[in-house]
Protein backbone atom coordinates (compact mmCIF):
# COMPACT_ATOMS: atom_id res chain seq x y z
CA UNK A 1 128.00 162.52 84.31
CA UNK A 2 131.21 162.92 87.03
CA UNK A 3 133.13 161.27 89.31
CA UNK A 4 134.49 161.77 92.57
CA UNK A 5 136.03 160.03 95.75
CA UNK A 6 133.14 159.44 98.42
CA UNK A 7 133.92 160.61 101.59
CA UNK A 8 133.23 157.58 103.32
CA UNK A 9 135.83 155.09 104.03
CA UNK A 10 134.82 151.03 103.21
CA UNK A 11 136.57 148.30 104.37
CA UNK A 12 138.53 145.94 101.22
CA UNK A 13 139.58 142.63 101.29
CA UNK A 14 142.49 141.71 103.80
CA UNK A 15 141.32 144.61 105.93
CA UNK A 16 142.49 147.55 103.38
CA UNK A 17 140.77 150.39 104.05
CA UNK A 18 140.79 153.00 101.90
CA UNK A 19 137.62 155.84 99.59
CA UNK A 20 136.02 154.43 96.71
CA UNK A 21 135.14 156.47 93.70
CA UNK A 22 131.68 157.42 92.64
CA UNK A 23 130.20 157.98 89.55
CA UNK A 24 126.75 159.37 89.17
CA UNK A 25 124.75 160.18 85.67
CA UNK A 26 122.18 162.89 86.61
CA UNK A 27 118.57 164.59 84.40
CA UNK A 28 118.99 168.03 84.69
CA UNK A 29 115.24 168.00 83.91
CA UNK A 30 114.06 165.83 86.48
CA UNK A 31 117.13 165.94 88.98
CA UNK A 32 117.08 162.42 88.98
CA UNK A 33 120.33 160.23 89.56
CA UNK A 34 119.48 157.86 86.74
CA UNK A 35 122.37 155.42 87.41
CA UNK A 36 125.63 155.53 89.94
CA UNK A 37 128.43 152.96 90.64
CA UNK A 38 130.62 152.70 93.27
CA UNK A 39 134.36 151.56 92.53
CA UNK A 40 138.11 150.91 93.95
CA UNK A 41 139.69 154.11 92.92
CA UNK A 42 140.29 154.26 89.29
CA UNK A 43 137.07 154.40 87.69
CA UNK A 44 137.69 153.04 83.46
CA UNK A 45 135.53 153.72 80.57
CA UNK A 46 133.73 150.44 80.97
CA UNK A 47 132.62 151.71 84.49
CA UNK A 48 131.20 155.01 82.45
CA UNK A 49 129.56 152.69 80.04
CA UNK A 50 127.55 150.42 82.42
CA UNK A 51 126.30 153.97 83.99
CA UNK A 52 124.89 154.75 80.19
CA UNK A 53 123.26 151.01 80.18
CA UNK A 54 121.94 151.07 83.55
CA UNK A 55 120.32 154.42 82.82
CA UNK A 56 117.92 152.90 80.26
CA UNK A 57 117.16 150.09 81.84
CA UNK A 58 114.78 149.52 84.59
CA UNK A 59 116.51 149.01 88.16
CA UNK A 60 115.33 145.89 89.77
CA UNK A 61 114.19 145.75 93.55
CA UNK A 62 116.86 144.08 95.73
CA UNK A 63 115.96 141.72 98.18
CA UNK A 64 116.06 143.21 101.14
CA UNK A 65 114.40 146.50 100.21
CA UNK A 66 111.07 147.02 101.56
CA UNK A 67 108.07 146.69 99.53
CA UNK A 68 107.04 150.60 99.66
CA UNK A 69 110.90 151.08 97.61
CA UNK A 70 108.59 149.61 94.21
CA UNK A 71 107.85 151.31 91.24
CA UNK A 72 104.33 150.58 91.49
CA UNK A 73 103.92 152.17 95.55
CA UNK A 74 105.50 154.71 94.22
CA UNK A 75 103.98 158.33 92.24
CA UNK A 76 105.35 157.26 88.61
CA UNK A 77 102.57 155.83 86.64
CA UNK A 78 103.36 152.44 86.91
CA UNK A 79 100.33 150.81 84.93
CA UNK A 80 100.55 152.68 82.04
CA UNK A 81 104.28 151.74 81.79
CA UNK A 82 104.04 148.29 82.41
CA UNK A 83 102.07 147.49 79.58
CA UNK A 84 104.39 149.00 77.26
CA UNK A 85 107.66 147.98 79.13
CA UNK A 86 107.14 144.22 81.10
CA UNK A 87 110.67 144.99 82.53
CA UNK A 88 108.89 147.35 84.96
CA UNK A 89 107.73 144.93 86.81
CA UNK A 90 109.65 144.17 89.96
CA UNK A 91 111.38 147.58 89.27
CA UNK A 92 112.21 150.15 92.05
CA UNK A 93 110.66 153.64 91.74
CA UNK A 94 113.90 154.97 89.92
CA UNK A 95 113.13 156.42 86.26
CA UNK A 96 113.86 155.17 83.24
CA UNK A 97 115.54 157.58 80.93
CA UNK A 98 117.33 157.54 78.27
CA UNK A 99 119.49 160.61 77.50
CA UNK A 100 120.13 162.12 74.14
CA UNK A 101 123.16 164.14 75.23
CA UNK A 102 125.38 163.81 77.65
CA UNK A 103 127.55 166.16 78.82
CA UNK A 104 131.19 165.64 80.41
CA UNK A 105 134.11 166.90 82.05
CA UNK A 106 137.53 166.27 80.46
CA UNK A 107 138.50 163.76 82.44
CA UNK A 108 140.20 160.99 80.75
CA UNK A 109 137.33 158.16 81.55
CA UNK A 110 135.19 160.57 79.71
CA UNK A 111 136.86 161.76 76.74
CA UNK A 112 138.42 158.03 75.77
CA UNK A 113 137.79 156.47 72.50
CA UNK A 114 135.89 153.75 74.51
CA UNK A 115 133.47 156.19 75.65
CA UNK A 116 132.67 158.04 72.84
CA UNK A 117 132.18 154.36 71.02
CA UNK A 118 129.97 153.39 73.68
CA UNK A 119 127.85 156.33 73.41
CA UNK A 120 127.45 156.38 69.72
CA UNK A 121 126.44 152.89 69.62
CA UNK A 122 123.69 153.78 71.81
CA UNK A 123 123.15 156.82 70.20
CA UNK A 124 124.07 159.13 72.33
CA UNK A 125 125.52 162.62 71.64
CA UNK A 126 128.73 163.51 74.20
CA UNK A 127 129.22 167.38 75.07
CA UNK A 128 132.37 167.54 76.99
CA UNK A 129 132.28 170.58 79.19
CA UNK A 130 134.91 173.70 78.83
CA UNK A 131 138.21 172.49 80.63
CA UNK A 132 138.58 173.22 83.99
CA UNK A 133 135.06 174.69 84.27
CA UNK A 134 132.91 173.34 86.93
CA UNK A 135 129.62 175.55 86.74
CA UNK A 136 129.22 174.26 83.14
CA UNK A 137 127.99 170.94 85.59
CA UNK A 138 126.92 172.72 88.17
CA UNK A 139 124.02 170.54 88.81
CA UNK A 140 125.92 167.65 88.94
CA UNK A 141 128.58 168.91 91.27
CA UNK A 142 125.84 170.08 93.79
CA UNK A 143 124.28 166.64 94.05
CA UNK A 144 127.75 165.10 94.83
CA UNK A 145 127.51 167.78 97.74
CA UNK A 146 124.25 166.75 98.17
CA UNK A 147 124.97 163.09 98.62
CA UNK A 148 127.73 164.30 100.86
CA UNK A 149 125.12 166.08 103.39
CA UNK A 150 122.36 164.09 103.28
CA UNK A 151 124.21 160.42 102.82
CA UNK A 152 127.82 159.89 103.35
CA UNK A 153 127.59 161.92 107.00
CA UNK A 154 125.51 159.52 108.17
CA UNK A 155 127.91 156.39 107.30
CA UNK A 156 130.28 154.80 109.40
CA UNK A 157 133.75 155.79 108.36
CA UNK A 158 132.75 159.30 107.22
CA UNK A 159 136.11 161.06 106.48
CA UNK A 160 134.23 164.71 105.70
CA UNK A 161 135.10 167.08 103.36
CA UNK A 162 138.43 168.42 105.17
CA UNK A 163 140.47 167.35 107.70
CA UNK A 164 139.05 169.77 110.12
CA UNK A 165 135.63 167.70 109.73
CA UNK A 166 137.55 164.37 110.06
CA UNK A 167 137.24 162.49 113.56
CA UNK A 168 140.55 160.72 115.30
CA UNK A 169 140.14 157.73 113.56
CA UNK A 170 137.93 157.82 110.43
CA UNK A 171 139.67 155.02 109.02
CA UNK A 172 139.17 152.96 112.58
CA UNK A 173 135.34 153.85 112.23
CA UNK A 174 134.48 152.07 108.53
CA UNK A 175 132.76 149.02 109.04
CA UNK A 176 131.47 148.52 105.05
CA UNK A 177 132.77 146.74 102.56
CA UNK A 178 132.44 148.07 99.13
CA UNK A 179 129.25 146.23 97.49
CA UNK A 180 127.47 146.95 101.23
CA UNK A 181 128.14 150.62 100.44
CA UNK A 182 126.91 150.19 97.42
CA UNK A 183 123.80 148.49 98.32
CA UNK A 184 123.05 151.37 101.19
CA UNK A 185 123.52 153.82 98.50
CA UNK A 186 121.05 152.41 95.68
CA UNK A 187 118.58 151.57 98.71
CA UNK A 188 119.17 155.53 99.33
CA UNK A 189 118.60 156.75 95.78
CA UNK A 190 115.43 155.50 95.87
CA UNK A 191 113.80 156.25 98.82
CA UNK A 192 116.00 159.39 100.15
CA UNK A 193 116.55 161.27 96.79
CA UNK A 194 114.17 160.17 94.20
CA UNK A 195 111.11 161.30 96.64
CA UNK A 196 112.88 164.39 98.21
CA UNK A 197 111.53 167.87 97.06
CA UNK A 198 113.66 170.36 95.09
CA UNK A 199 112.91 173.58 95.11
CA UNK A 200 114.01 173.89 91.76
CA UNK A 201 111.34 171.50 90.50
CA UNK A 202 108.23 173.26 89.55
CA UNK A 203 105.30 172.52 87.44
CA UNK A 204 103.94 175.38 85.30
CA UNK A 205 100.97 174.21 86.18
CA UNK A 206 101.68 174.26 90.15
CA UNK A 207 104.62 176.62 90.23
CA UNK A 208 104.05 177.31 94.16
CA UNK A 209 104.65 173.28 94.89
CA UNK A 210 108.08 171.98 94.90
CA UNK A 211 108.17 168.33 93.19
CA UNK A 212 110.21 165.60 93.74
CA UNK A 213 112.40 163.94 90.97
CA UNK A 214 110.12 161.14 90.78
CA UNK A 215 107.01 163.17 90.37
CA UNK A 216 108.99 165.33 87.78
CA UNK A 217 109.76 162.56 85.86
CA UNK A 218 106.03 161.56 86.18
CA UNK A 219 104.83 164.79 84.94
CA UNK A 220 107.46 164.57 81.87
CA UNK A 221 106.43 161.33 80.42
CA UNK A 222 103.08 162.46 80.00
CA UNK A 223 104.46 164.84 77.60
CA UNK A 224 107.73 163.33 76.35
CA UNK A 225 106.05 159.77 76.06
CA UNK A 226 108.15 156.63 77.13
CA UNK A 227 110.08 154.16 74.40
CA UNK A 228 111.49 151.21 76.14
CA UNK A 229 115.30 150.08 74.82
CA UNK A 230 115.85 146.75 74.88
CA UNK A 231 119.96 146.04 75.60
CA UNK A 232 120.58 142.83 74.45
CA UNK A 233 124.05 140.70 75.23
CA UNK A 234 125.37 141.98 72.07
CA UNK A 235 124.92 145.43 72.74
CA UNK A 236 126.30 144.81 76.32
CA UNK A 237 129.82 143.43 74.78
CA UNK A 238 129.93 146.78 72.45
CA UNK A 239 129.78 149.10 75.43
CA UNK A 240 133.33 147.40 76.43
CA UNK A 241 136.65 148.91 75.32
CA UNK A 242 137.80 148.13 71.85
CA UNK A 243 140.94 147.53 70.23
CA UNK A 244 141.42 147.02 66.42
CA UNK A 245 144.48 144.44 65.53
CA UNK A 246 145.08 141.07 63.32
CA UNK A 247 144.44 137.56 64.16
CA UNK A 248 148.05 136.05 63.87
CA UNK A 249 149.21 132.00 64.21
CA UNK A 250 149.31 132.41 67.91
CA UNK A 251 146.34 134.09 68.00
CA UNK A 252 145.56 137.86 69.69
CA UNK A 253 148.19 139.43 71.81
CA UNK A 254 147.01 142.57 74.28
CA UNK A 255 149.49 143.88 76.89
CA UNK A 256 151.83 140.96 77.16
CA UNK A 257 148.24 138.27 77.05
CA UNK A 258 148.11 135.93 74.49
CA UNK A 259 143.91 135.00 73.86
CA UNK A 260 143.42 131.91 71.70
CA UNK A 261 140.98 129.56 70.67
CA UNK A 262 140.14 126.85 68.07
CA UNK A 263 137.20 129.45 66.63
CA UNK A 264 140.17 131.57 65.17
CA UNK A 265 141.38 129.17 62.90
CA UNK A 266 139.68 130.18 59.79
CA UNK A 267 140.70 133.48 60.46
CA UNK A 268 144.43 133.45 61.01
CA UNK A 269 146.41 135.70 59.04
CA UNK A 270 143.20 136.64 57.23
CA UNK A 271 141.75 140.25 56.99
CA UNK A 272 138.77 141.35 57.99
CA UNK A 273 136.03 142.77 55.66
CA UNK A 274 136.21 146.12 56.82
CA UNK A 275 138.30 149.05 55.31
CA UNK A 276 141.37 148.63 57.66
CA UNK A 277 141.48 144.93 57.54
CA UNK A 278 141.68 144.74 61.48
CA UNK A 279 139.21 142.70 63.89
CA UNK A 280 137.48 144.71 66.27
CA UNK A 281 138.12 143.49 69.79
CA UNK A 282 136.10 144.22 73.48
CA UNK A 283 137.15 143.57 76.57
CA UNK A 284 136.81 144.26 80.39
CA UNK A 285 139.66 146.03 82.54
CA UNK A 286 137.84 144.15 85.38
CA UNK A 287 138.42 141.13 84.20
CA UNK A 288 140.98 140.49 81.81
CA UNK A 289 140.47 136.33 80.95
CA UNK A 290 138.69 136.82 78.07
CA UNK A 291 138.28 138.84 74.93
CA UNK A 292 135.39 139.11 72.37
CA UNK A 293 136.06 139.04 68.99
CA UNK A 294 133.11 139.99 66.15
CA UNK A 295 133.63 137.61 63.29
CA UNK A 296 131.51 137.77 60.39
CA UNK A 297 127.95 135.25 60.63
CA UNK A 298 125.84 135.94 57.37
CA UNK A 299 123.29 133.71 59.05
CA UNK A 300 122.62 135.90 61.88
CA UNK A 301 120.19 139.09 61.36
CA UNK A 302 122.77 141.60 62.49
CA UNK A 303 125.37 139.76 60.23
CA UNK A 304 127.94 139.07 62.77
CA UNK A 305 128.37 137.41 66.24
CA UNK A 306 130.90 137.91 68.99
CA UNK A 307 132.95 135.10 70.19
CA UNK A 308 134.35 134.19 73.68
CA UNK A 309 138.70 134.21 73.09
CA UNK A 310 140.05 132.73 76.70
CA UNK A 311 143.50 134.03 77.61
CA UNK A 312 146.01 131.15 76.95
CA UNK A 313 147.26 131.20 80.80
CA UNK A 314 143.47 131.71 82.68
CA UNK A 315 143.41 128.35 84.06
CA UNK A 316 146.82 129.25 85.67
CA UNK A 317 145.49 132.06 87.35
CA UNK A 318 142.08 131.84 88.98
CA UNK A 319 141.48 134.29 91.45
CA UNK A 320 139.89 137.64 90.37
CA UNK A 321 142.19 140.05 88.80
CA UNK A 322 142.33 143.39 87.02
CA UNK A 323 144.23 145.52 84.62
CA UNK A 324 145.69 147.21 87.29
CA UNK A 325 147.25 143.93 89.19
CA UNK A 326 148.28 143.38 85.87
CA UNK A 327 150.21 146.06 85.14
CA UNK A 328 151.53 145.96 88.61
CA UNK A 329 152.78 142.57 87.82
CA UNK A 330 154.51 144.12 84.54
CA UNK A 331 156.41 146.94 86.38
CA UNK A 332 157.78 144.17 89.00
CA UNK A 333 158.88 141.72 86.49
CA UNK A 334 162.02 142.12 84.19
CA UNK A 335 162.01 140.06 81.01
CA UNK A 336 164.81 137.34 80.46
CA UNK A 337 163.63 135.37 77.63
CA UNK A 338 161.41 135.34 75.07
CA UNK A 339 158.08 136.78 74.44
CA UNK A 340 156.10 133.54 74.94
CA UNK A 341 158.58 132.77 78.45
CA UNK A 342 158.14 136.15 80.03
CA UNK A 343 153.97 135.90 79.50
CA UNK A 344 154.16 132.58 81.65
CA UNK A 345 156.71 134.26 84.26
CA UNK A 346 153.95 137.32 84.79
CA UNK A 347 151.34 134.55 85.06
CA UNK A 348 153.29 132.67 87.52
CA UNK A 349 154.32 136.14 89.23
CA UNK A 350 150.52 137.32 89.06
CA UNK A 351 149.60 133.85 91.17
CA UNK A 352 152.08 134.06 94.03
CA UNK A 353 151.10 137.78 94.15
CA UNK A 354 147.17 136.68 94.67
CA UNK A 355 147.76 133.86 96.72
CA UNK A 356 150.00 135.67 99.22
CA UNK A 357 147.66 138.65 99.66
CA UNK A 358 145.27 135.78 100.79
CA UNK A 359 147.07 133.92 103.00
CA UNK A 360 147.50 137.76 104.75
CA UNK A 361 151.60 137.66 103.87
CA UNK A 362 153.17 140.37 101.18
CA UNK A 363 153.73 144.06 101.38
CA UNK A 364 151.14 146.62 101.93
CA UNK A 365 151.78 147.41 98.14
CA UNK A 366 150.71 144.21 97.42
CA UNK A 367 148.10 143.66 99.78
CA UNK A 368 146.10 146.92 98.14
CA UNK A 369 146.70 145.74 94.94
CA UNK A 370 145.13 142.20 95.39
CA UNK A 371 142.24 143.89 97.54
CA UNK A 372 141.34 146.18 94.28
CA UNK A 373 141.22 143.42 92.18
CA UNK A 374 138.99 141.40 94.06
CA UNK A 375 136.37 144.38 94.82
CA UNK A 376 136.36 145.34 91.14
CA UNK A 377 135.74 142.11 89.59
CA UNK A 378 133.09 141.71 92.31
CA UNK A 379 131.79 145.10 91.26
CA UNK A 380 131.62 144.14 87.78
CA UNK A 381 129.65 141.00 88.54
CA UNK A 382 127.41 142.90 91.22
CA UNK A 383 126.84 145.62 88.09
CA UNK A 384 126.04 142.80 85.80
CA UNK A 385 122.70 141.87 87.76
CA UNK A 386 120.59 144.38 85.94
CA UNK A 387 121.43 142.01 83.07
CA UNK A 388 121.28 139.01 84.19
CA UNK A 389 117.77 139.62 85.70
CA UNK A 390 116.24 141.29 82.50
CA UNK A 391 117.88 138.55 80.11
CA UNK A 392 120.51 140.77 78.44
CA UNK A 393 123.49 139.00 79.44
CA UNK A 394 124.69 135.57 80.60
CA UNK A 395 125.98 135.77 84.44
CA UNK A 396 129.85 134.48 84.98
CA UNK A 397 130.41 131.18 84.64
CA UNK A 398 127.54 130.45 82.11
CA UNK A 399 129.18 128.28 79.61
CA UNK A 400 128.83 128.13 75.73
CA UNK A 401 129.03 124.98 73.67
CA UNK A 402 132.61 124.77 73.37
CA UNK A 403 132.94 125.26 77.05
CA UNK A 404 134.31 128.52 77.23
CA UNK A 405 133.33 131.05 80.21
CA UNK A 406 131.16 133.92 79.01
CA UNK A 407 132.44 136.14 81.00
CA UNK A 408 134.24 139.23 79.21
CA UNK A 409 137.58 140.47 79.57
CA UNK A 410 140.79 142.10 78.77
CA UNK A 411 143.84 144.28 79.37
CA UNK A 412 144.44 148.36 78.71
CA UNK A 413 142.05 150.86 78.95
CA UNK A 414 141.37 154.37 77.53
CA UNK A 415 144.56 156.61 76.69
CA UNK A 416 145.83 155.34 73.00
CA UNK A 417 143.88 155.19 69.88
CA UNK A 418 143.57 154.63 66.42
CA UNK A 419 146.22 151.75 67.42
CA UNK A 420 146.87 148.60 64.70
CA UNK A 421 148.19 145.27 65.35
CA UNK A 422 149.63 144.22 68.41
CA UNK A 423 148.39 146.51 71.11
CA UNK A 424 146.71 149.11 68.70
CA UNK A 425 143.80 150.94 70.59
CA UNK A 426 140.65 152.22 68.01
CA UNK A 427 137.43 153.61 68.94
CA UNK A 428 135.75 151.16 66.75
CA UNK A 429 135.93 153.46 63.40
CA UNK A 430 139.01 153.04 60.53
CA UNK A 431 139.21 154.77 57.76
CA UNK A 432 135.90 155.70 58.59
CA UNK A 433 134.33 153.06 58.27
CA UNK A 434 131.78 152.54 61.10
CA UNK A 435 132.71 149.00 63.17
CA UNK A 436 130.34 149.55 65.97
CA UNK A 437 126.40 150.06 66.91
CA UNK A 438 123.71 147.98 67.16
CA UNK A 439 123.50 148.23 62.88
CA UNK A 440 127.11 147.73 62.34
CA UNK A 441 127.23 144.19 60.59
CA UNK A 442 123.97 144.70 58.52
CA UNK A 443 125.67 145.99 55.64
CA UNK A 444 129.24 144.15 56.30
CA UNK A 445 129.48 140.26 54.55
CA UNK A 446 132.10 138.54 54.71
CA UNK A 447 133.00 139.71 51.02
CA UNK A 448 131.75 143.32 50.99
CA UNK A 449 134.12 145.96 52.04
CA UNK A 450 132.34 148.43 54.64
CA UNK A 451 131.03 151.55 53.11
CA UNK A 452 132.84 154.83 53.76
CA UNK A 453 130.61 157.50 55.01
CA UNK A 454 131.23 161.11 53.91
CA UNK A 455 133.29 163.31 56.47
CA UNK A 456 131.14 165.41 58.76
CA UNK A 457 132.97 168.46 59.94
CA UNK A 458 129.45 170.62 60.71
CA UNK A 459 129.86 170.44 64.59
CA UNK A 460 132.56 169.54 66.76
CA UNK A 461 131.48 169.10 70.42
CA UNK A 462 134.82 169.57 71.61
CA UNK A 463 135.69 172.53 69.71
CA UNK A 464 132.06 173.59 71.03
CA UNK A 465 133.24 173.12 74.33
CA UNK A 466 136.08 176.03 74.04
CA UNK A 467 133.55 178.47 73.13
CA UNK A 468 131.41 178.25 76.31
C-alpha cells in the first residue's frame, strides 16, 4: 500500500482547483489493484483502513458501467464463487483478496496506532518497508507510474510529471470534480488494468503467455481456494481511529468537542472493565459529529455494543466538516473564557467560516479549507457504498431509536499514542490488554478484568525493516 498526489488536477467546491491524493493497495501475486481511494490532500489512517475493508469485500457494479465491466462477463470463475460468496453477485470483475501481510512505507498514515489497530483487528500482519527505500515497493511504485501513463494522461487537467510536461494552463484545463475522478478511475481499474497483460504474469503451466491480473487471480484461487469475510457494522466502526479516555459529568471531550448523550449516564465517572480503566473510543476525521463508544452488553454474542455519542454543538453546525476545518478554526480563534465558552465560540466561528465559503465571500485560505471539507465528507459517504449495498453499515442519516444519526465521527488523527483522559490517543491495547478485534468483548463482562497476554518480543516488523 502507498500514496501519492495524482497528476491530474479536479475541480473542488467554490471552483478550487487543486491534486488529490491517491492511495492504492496492490497483490504482488496477481498485480491486481485490490482497492484505491481518491482524497483532498491529506490522506488519514481511516482513509488507509477503508482501503484494507474494501479489499475483502466484493466491489459492486456502478450504474453507469456497462454490462461487459461484471464479474460474471468477465474470466474469474464467477459460478463457483457465487455459491460460496452471494455478495458476488452484481460485483465488477475486480478480485477479492484478502491479504495476510501488508507491507508499508513509513509514512505517518501508515505507521499510526490507528493503522496498526485496524490491521490487527482484521488480522492482518503490517511490514513497514526500510526508511527511505523505494525498491523495497517497487511494484507498487511502478503501477502509480503506470496509472500515470496509461490513465491520468488521458484526463482533462493532466499536470504531468514535471513542469516541462505541464501545458499553459493545466489548472484552466480540469473539468472533474473529485468523486467524477473517482468514478473514471474505478470504471478504469476494471476494465483498463484488471484485463491488461503483464509480462510479468506467467503461468508455469503457460510460461510463453502473458496473463492478465484477473486471469492470475483466476488461476490462484484454484489453488489458494476462496474464504469469503463478512465485515459487519461493528467491524466497520473498529477500523476508525481510537482514543482511550474516561467518561466524566460532562461527558467525552476530544480536541476542544464535547460528545454527550443520555446513554452515558450509567457510566459517568465509572471505569471500564479493562486493565487501564479507560473507554475505548472511534471516530472519523471526515466527519467529526459523532463518536462511538463500546460499552459493555452481556446480552450481545460479542459481549459489547458501540453506541452513537453526538457532539454537544452538531445541530449548530450542519454543513460537512473535517478535522482539518477544525483545526483551522482552532489556530484562528484565541480563547477568552472558559473551556465550555470558547467550544461554542469555535462552533460559532466554524459556521460563519462554512457559510461564507458558500455564499462565494472569505479568503482563498478559507475558501480551500471549506472546499476540503465538503469533498472529504462526500468521499467518506461515496466510500461507504460498498457497505451500505452489502448490509455492513447503515448509510448517513439512518437513525437509531433514540434518534441519533449513525453516522461516525470525530476529531485528531494518527501522531500521539498511548494517550489517557482528555485527549489521550491509544491504539486500542493498555497494559496489554487487547481492546480491539472482532473477539475483543467475548472474554470482557462487565465485572471481569481483561486478561493480560504474555509479552511477545520474537519478531519486530519494524526492527525487521532496518535489516533489509
Amino acid at each position: 500500500m502507498d500514496s501519492t498526489m495524482l497528476d491530474v488536477f479536479v475541480v473542488l467546491d467554490d471552483g478550487v482547483v487543486e491534486r488529490p491524493e491517491l492511495t492504492i493497495a496492490l497483490d504482488v501475486a496477481t498485480r491486481s489493484i485490490c482497492a484505491a481511494v481518491l482524497r483532498p490532500k491529506g490522506t488519514r489512517s481511516v482513509d488507509a483502513a477503508q482501503l484494507l475493508a474494501q479489499m475483502m469485500v466484493p466491489a459492486p457494479m456502478r450504474p453507469d458501467w456497462p454490462e461487459a465491466l461484471a464479474m460474471e462477463r468477465s474470466v474469474i470463475p464467477y459460478e463457483r464463487l457465487q455459491s460460496v460468496d452471494a455478495r458476488l453477485e452484481g460485483a465488477a470483475a475486480r478480485p477479492v483478496i484478502t491479504p495476510q501481510t501488508v507491507v508499508v512505507d513509513q509514512g505517518k498514515v501508515f505507521i499510526s496506532s490507528s493503522f496498526v489497530a485496524a490491521c490487527g483487528s482484521l488480522g492482518i500482519s503490517l511490514q513497514p518497508a526500510p526508511p527511505g527505500n523505494g525498491p523495497a515497493k517497487g511494484q507498487v511504485e511502478r503501477t502509480f507510474s503506470s496509472i500515470n501513463t496509461l490513465f491520468a494522461q488521458h484526463v482533462a487537467g493532466y499536470t504531468g510529471s514535471h513542469t516541462g510536461e505541464r501545458g499553459r494552463d493545466a489548472e484552466g484545463e480540469a473539468v472533474w470534480t473529485l468523486a467524477q475522478l473517482d468514478d473514471l478511475l474505478q470504471e478504469w481499474i476494471v476494465c483498463g488494468w484488471q484485463e491488461r497483460e503483464h509480462d510479468g504474469l506467467r503461468h508455469p503451466m503457460m510460461p510463453r503467455r502473458a496473463l492478465s491480473p484477473n486471469e492470475m487471480w483466476a488461476a490462484l484461487i484454484a489453488v489458494c481456494g476462496y474464504v469469503p469475510v463478512p465485515l459487519g457494522r461493528e467491524d466497520y466502526i473498529e477500523l476508525m481511529p481510537v482514543k482511550r479516555q474516561k467518561i466524566n459529568d460532562y461527558g467525552i471531550r476530544i480536541d476542544y468537542r464535547t460528545y454527550d448523550h443520555k446513554i452515558l449516564n450509567p457510566y459517568r465517572g465509572e471505569s471500564s472493565p479493562t486493565a487501564d480503566g479507560l473507554w475505548e473510543i472511534h471516530y472519523n476525521p471526515h466527519a467529526p459529529g459523532q463518536v462511538w463508544i463500546r460499552l459493555p452488553k452481556p446480552d450481545q454474542p460479542r459481549g459489547y455494543g458501540w453506541e452513537a455519542v453526538p457532539w454537544i454543538h452538531r445541530t449548530l453546525v450542519t454543513a460537512p466538516f473535517t478535522d482539518f476545518t477544525w483545526q483551522h478554526i482552532r489556530r484562528t480563534v484565541a480563547q477568552r473564557g472558559s473551556r465550555l465558552s470558547h467550544e461554542h465560540d469555535l462552533a460559532l466561528a466554524l459556521r460563519e467560516l462554512l457559510e461564507r465559503a458558500a455564499a462565494g465571500h472569505g479568503t482563498r485560505r478559507e475558501k480551500v479549507v471549506a472546499a476540503r471539507a465538503r469533498a472529504g465528507a462526500a468521499a467518506n459517504e461515496d466510500g461507504a457504498v460498498w457497505g451500505i449495498l452489502y448490509g455492513q453499515q447503515p448509510p448517513a442519516g439512518v437513525l437509531e431509536p433514540d434518534g441519533e444519526d449513525v453516522f461516525a465521527d470525530d476529531g485528531e488523527d494518527e501522531d500521539a499514542c498511548d494517550g489517557a483522559g482528555d485527549g489521550g490517543v491509544g491504539t486500542g491495547r493498555a497494559d496489554g490488554a487487547l481492546l480491539s478485534g472482532p473477539s475483543a468483548g467475548l472474554a470482557q463482562e462487565a465485572d471481569t478484568p481483561a486478561p493480560v497476554p504474555p509479552r511477545v518480543t520474537v519478531y519486530d516488523p519494524a526492527e525487521e525493516s532496518l535489516r533489509w
